[in-house]
PDB file of N, CA and C in Angstrom:
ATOM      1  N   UNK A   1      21.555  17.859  16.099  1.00  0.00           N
ATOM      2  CA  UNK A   1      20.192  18.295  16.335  1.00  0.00           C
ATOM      3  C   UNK A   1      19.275  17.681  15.276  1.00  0.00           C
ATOM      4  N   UNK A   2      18.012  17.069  15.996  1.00  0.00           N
ATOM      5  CA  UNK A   2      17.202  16.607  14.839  1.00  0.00           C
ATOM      6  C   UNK A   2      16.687  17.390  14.210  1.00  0.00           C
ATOM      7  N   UNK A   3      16.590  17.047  12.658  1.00  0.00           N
ATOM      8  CA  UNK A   3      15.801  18.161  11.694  1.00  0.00           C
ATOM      9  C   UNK A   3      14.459  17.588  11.388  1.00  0.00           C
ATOM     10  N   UNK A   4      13.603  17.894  12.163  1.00  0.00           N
ATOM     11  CA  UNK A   4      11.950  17.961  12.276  1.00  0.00           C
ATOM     12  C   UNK A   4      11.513  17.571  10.553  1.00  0.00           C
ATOM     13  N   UNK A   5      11.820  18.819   9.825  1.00  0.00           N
ATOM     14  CA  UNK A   5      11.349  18.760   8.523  1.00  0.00           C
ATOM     15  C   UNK A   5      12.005  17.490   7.652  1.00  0.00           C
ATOM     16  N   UNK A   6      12.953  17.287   7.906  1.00  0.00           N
ATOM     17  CA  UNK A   6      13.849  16.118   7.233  1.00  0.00           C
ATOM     18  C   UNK A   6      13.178  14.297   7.228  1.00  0.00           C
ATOM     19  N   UNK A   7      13.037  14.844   8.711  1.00  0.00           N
ATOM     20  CA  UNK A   7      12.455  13.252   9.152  1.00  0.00           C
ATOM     21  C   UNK A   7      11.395  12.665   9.213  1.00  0.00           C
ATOM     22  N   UNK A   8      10.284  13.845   9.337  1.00  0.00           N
ATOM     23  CA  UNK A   8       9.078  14.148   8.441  1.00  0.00           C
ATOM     24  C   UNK A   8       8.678  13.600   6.949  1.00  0.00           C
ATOM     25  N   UNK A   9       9.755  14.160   6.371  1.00  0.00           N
ATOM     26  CA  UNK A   9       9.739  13.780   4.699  1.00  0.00           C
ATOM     27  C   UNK A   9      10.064  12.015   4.597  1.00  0.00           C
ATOM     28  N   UNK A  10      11.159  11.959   5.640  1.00  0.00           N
ATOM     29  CA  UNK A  10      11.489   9.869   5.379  1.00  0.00           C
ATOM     30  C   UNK A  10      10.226   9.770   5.993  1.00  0.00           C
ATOM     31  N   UNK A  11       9.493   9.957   6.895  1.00  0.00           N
ATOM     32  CA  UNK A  11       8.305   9.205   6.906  1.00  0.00           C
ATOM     33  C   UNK A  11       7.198   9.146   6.074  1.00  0.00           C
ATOM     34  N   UNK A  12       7.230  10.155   5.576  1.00  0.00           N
ATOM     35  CA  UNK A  12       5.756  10.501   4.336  1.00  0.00           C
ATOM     36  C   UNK A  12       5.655   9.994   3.381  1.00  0.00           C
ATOM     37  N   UNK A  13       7.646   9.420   3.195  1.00  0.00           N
ATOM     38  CA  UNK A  13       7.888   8.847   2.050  1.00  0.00           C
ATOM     39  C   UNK A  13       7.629   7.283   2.763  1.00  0.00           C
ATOM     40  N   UNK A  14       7.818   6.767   3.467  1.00  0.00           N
ATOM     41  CA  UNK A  14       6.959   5.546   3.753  1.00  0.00           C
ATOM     42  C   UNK A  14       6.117   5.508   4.107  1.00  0.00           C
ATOM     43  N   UNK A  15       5.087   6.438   4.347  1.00  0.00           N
ATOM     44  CA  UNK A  15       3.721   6.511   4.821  1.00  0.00           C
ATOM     45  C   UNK A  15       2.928   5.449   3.648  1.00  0.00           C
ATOM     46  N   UNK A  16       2.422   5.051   2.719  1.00  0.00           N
ATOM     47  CA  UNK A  16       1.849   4.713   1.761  1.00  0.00           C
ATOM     48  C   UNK A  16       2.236   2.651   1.765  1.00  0.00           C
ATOM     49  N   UNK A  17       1.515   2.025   1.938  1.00  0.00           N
ATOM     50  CA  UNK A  17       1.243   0.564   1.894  1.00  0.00           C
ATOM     51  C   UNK A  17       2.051   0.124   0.711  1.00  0.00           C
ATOM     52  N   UNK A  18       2.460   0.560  -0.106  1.00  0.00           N
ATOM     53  CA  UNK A  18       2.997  -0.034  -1.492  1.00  0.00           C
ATOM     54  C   UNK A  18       4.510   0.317  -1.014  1.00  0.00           C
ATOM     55  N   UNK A  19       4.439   1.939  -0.762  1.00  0.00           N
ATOM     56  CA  UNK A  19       6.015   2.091  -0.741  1.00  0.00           C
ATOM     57  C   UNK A  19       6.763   1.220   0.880  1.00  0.00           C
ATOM     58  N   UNK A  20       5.620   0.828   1.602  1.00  0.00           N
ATOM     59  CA  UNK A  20       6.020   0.235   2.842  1.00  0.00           C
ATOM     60  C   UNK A  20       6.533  -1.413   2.095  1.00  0.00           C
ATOM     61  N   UNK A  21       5.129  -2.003   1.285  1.00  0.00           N
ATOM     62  CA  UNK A  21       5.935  -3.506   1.145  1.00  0.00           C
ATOM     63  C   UNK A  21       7.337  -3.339  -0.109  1.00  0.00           C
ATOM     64  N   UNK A  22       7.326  -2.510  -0.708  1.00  0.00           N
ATOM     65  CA  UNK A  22       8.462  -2.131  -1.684  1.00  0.00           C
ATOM     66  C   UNK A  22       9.924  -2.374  -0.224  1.00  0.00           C
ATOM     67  N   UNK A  23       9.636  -1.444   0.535  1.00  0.00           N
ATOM     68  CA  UNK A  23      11.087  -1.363   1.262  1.00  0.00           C
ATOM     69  C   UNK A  23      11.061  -2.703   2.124  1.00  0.00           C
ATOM     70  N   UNK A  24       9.829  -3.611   2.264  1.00  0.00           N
ATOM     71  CA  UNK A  24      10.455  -4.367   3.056  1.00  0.00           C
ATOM     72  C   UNK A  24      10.456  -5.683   2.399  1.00  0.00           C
ATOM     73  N   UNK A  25      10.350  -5.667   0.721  1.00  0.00           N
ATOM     74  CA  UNK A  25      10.941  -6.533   0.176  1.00  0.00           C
ATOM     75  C   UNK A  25      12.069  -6.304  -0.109  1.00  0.00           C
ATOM     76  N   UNK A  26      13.265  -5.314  -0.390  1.00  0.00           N
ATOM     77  CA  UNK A  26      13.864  -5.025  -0.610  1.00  0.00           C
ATOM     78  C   UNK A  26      14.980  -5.123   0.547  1.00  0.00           C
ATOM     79  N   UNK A  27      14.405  -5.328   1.838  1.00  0.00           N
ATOM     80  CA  UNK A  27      15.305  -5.517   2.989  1.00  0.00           C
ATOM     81  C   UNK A  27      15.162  -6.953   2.550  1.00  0.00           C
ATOM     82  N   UNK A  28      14.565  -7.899   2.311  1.00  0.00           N
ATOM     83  CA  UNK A  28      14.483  -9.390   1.916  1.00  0.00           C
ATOM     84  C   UNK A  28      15.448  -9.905   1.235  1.00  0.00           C
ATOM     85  N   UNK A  29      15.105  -8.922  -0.493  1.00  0.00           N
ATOM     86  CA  UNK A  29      16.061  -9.229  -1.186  1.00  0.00           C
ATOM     87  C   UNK A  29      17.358  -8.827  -1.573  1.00  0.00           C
ATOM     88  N   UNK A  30      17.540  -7.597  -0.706  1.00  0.00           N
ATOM     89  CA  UNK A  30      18.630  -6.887  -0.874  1.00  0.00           C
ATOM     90  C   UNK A  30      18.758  -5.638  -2.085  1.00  0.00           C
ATOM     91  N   UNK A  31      18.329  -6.498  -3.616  1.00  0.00           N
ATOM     92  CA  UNK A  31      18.061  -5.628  -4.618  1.00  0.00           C
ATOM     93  C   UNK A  31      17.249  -6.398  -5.357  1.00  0.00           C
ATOM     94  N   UNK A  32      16.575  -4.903  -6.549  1.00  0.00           N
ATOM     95  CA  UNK A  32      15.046  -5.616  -6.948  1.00  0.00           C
ATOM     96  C   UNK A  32      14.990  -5.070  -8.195  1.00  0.00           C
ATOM     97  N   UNK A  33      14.549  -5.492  -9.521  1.00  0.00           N
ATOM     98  CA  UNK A  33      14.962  -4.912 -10.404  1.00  0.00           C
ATOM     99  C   UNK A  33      13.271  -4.386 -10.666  1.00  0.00           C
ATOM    100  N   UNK A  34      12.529  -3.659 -11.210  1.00  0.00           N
ATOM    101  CA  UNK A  34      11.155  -2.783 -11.369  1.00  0.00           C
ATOM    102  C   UNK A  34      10.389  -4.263 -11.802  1.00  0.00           C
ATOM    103  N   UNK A  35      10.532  -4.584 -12.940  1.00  0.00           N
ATOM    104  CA  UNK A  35       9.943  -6.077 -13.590  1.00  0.00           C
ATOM    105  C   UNK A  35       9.313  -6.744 -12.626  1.00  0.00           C
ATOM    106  N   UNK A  36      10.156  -7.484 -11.352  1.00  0.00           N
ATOM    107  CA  UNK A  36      10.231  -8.126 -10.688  1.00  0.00           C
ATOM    108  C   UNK A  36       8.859  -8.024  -9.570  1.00  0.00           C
ATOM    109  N   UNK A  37       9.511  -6.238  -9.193  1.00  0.00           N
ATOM    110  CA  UNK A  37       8.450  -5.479  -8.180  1.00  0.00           C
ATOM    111  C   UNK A  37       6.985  -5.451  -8.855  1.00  0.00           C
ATOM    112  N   UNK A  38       6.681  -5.631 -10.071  1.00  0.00           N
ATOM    113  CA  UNK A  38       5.831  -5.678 -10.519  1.00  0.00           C
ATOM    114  C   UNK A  38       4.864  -6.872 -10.731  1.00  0.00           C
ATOM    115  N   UNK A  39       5.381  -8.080 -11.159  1.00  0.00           N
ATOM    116  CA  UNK A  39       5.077  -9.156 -10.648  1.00  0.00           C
ATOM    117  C   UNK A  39       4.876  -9.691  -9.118  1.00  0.00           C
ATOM    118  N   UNK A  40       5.642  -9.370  -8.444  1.00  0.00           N
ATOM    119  CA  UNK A  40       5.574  -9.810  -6.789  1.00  0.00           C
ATOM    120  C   UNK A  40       4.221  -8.872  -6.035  1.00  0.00           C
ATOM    121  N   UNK A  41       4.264  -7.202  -6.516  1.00  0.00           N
ATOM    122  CA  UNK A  41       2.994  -6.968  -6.336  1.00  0.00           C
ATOM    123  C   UNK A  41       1.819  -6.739  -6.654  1.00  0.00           C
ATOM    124  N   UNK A  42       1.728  -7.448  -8.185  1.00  0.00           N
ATOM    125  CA  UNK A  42       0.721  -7.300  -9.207  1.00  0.00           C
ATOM    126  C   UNK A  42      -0.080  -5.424  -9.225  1.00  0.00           C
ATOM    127  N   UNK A  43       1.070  -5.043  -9.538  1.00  0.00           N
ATOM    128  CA  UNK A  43       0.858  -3.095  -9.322  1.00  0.00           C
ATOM    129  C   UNK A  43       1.630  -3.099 -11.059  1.00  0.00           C
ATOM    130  N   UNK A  44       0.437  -2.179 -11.746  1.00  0.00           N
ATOM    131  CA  UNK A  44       1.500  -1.648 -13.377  1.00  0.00           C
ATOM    132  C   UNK A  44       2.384  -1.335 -12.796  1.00  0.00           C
ATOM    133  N   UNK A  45       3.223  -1.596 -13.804  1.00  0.00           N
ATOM    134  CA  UNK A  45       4.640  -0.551 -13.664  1.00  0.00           C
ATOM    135  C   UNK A  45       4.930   0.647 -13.313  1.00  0.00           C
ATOM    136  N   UNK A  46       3.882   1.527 -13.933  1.00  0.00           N
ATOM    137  CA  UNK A  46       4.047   2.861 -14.101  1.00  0.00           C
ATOM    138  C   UNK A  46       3.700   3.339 -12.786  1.00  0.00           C
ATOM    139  N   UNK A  47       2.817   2.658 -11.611  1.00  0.00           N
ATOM    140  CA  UNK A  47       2.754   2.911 -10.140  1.00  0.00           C
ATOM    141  C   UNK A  47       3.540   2.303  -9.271  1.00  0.00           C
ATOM    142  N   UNK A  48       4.371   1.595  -9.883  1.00  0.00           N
ATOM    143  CA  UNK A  48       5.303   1.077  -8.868  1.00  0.00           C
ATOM    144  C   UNK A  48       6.713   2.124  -9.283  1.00  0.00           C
ATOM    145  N   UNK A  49       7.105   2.806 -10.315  1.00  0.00           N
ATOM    146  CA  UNK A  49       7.932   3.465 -10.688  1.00  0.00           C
ATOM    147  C   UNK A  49       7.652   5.170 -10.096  1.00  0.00           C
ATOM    148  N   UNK A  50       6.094   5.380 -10.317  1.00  0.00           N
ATOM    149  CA  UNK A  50       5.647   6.476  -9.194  1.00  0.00           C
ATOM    150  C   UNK A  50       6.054   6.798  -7.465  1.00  0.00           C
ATOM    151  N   UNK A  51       6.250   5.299  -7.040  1.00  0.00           N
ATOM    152  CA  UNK A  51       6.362   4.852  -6.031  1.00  0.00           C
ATOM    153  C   UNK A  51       8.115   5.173  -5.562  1.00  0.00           C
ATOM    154  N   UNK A  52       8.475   4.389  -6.241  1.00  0.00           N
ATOM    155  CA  UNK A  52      10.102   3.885  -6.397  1.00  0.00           C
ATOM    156  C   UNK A  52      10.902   5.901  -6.775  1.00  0.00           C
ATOM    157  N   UNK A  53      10.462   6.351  -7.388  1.00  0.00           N
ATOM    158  CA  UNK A  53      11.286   7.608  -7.360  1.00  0.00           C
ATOM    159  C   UNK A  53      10.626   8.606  -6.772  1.00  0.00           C
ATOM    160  N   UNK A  54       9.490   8.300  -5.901  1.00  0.00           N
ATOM    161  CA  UNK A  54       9.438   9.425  -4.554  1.00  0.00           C
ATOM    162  C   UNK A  54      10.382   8.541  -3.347  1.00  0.00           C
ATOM    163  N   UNK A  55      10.777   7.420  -3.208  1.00  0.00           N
ATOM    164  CA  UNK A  55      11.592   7.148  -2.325  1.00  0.00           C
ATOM    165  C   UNK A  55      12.841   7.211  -2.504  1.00  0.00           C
ATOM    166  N   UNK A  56      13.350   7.135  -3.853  1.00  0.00           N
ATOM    167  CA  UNK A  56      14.381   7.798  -4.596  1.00  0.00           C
ATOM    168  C   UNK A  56      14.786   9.212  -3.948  1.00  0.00           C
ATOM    169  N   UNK A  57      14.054   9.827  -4.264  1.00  0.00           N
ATOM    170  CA  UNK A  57      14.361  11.727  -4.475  1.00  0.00           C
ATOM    171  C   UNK A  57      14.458  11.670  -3.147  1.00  0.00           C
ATOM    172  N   UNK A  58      14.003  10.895  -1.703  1.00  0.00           N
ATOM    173  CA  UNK A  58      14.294  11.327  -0.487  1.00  0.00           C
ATOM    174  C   UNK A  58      15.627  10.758   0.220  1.00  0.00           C
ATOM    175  N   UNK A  59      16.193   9.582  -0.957  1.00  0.00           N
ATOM    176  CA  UNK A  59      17.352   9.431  -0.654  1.00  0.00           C
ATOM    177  C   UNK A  59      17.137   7.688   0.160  1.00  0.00           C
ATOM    178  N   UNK A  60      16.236   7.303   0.390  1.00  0.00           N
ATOM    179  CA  UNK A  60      15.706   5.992   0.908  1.00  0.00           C
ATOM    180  C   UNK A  60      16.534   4.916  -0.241  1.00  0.00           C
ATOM    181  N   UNK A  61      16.308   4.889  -1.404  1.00  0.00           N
ATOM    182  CA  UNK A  61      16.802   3.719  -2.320  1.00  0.00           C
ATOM    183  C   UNK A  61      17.799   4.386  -3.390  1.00  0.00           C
ATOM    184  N   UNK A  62      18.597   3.770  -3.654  1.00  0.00           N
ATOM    185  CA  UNK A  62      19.880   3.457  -4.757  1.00  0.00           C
ATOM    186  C   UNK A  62      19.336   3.186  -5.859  1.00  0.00           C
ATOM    187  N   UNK A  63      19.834   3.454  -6.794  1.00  0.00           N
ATOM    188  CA  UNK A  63      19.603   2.877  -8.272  1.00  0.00           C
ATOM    189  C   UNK A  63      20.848   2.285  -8.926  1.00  0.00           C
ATOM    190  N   UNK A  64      20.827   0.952  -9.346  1.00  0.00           N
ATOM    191  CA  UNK A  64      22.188   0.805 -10.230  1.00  0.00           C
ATOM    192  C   UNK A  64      21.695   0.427 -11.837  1.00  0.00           C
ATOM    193  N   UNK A  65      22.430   0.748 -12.653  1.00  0.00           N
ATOM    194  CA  UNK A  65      21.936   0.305 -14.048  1.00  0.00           C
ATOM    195  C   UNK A  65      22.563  -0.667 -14.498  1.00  0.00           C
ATOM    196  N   UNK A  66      21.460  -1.848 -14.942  1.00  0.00           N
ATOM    197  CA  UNK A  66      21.868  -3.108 -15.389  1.00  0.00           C
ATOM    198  C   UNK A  66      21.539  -3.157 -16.499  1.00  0.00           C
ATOM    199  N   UNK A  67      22.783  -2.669 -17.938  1.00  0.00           N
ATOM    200  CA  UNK A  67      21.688  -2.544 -19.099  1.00  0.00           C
ATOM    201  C   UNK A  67      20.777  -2.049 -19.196  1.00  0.00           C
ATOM    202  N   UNK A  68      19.914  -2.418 -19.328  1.00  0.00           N
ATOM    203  CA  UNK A  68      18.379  -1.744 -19.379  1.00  0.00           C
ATOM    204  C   UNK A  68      17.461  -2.256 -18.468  1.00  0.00           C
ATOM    205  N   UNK A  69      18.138  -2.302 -17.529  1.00  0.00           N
ATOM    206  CA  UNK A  69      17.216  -2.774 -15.887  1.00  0.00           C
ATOM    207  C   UNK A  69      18.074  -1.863 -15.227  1.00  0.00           C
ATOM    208  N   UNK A  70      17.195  -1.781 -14.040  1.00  0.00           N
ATOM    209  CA  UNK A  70      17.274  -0.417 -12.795  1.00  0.00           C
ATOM    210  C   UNK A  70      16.946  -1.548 -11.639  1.00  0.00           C
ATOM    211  N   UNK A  71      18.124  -1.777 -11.251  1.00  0.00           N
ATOM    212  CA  UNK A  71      18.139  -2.338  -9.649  1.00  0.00           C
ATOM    213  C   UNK A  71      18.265  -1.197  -8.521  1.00  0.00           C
ATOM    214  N   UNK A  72      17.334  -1.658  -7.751  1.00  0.00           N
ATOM    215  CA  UNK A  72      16.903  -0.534  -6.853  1.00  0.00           C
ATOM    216  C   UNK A  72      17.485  -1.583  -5.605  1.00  0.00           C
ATOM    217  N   UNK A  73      17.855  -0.439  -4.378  1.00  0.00           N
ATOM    218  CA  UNK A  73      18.133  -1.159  -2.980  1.00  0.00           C
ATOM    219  C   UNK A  73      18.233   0.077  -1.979  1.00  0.00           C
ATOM    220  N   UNK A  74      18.189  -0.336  -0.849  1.00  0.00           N
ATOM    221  CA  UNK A  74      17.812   0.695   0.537  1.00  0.00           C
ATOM    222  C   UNK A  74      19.044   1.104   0.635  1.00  0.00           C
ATOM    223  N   UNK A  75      19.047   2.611   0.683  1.00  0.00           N
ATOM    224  CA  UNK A  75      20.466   3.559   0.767  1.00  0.00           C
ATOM    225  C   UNK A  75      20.485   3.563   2.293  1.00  0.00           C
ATOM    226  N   UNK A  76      19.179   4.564   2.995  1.00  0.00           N
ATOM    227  CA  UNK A  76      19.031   4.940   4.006  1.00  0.00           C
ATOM    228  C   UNK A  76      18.890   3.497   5.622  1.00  0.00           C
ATOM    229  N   UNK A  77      20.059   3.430   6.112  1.00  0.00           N
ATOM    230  CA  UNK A  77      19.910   2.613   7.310  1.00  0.00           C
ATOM    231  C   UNK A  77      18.942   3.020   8.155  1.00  0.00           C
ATOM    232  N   UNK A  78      18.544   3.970   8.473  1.00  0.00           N
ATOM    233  CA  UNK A  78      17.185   4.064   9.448  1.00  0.00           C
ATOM    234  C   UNK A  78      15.973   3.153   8.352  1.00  0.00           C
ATOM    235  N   UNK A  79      16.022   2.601   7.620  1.00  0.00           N
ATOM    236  CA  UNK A  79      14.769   1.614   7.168  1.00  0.00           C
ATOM    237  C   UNK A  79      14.480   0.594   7.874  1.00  0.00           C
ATOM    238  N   UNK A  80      15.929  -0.147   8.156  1.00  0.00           N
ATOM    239  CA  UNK A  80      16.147  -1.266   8.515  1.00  0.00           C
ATOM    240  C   UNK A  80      15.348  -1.445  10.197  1.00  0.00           C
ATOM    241  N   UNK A  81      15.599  -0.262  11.003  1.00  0.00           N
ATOM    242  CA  UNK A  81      15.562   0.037  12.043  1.00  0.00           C
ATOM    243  C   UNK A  81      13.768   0.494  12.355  1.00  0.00           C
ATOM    244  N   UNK A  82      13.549   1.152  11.533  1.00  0.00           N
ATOM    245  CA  UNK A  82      11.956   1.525  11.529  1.00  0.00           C
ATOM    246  C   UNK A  82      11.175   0.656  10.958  1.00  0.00           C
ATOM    247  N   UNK A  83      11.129  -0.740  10.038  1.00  0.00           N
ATOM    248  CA  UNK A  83      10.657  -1.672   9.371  1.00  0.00           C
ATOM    249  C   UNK A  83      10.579  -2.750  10.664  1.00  0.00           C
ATOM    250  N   UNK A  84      12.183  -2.858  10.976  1.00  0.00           N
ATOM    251  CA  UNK A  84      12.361  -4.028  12.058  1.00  0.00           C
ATOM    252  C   UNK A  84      11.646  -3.543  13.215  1.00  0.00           C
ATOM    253  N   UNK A  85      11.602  -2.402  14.107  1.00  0.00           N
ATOM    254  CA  UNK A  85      10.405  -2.149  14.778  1.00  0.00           C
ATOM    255  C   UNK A  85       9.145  -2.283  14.893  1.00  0.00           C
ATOM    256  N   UNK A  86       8.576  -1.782  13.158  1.00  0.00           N
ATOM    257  CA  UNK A  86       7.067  -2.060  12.677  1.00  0.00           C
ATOM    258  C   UNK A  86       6.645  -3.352  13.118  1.00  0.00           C
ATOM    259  N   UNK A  87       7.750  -4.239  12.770  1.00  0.00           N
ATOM    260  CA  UNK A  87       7.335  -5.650  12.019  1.00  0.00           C
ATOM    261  C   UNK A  87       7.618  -6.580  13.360  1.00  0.00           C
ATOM    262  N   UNK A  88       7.952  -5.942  14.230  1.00  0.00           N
ATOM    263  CA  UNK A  88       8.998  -6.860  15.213  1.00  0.00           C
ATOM    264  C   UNK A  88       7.701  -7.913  15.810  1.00  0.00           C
ATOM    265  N   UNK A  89       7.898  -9.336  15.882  1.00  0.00           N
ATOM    266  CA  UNK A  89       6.219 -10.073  16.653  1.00  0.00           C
ATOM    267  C   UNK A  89       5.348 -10.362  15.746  1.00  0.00           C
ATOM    268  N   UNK A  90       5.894  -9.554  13.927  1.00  0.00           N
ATOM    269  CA  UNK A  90       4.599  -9.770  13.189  1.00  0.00           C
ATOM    270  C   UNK A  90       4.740 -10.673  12.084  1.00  0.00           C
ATOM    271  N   UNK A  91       6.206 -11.021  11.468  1.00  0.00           N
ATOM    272  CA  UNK A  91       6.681 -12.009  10.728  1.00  0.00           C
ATOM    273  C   UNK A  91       6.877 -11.072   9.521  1.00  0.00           C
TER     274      UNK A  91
END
């Protein structure tokens, strides 16, 4: 049975233009270390890290620790599926 409130929350958590190109660079590159995301979308850090652990806490992205880098990547397979829909015709 679908849970209304659940699926709600994965969308709200991609509702927002930043956290949308975050996940669909991340379907690109597979994994992304914060630095990186920061340069590619000329966003401080500190809003792209705002960004990155509300999609975190809903379970959307992984974290692995590299030393003192945080590679982030898409946990949740419905991304792939709701991105590739969005995008499908649009490049």
């Amino acid at each position: 049975m679908l849970n209304y409130n659940e699926e709600s929350d994965f969308l709200k958590a991609l509702g927002h233009p930043v956290r949308l190109k975050i996940v669909k660079g991340l379907l690109t590159k597979n994994e992304c270390n914060v630095q990186m995301m920061v340069k590619a979308l000329g966003l401080p850090q500190s809003t792209i890290s705002q960004h990155l652990g509300i999609l975190k806490s809903r379970g959307i992205l992984g974290i692995r620790k590299e030393g003192t880098k945080s590679c982030y990547r898409i946990l949740d397979k419905r991304v792939r599926f709701l991105l590739g829909a969005l995008y499908k015709g649009r490049g």
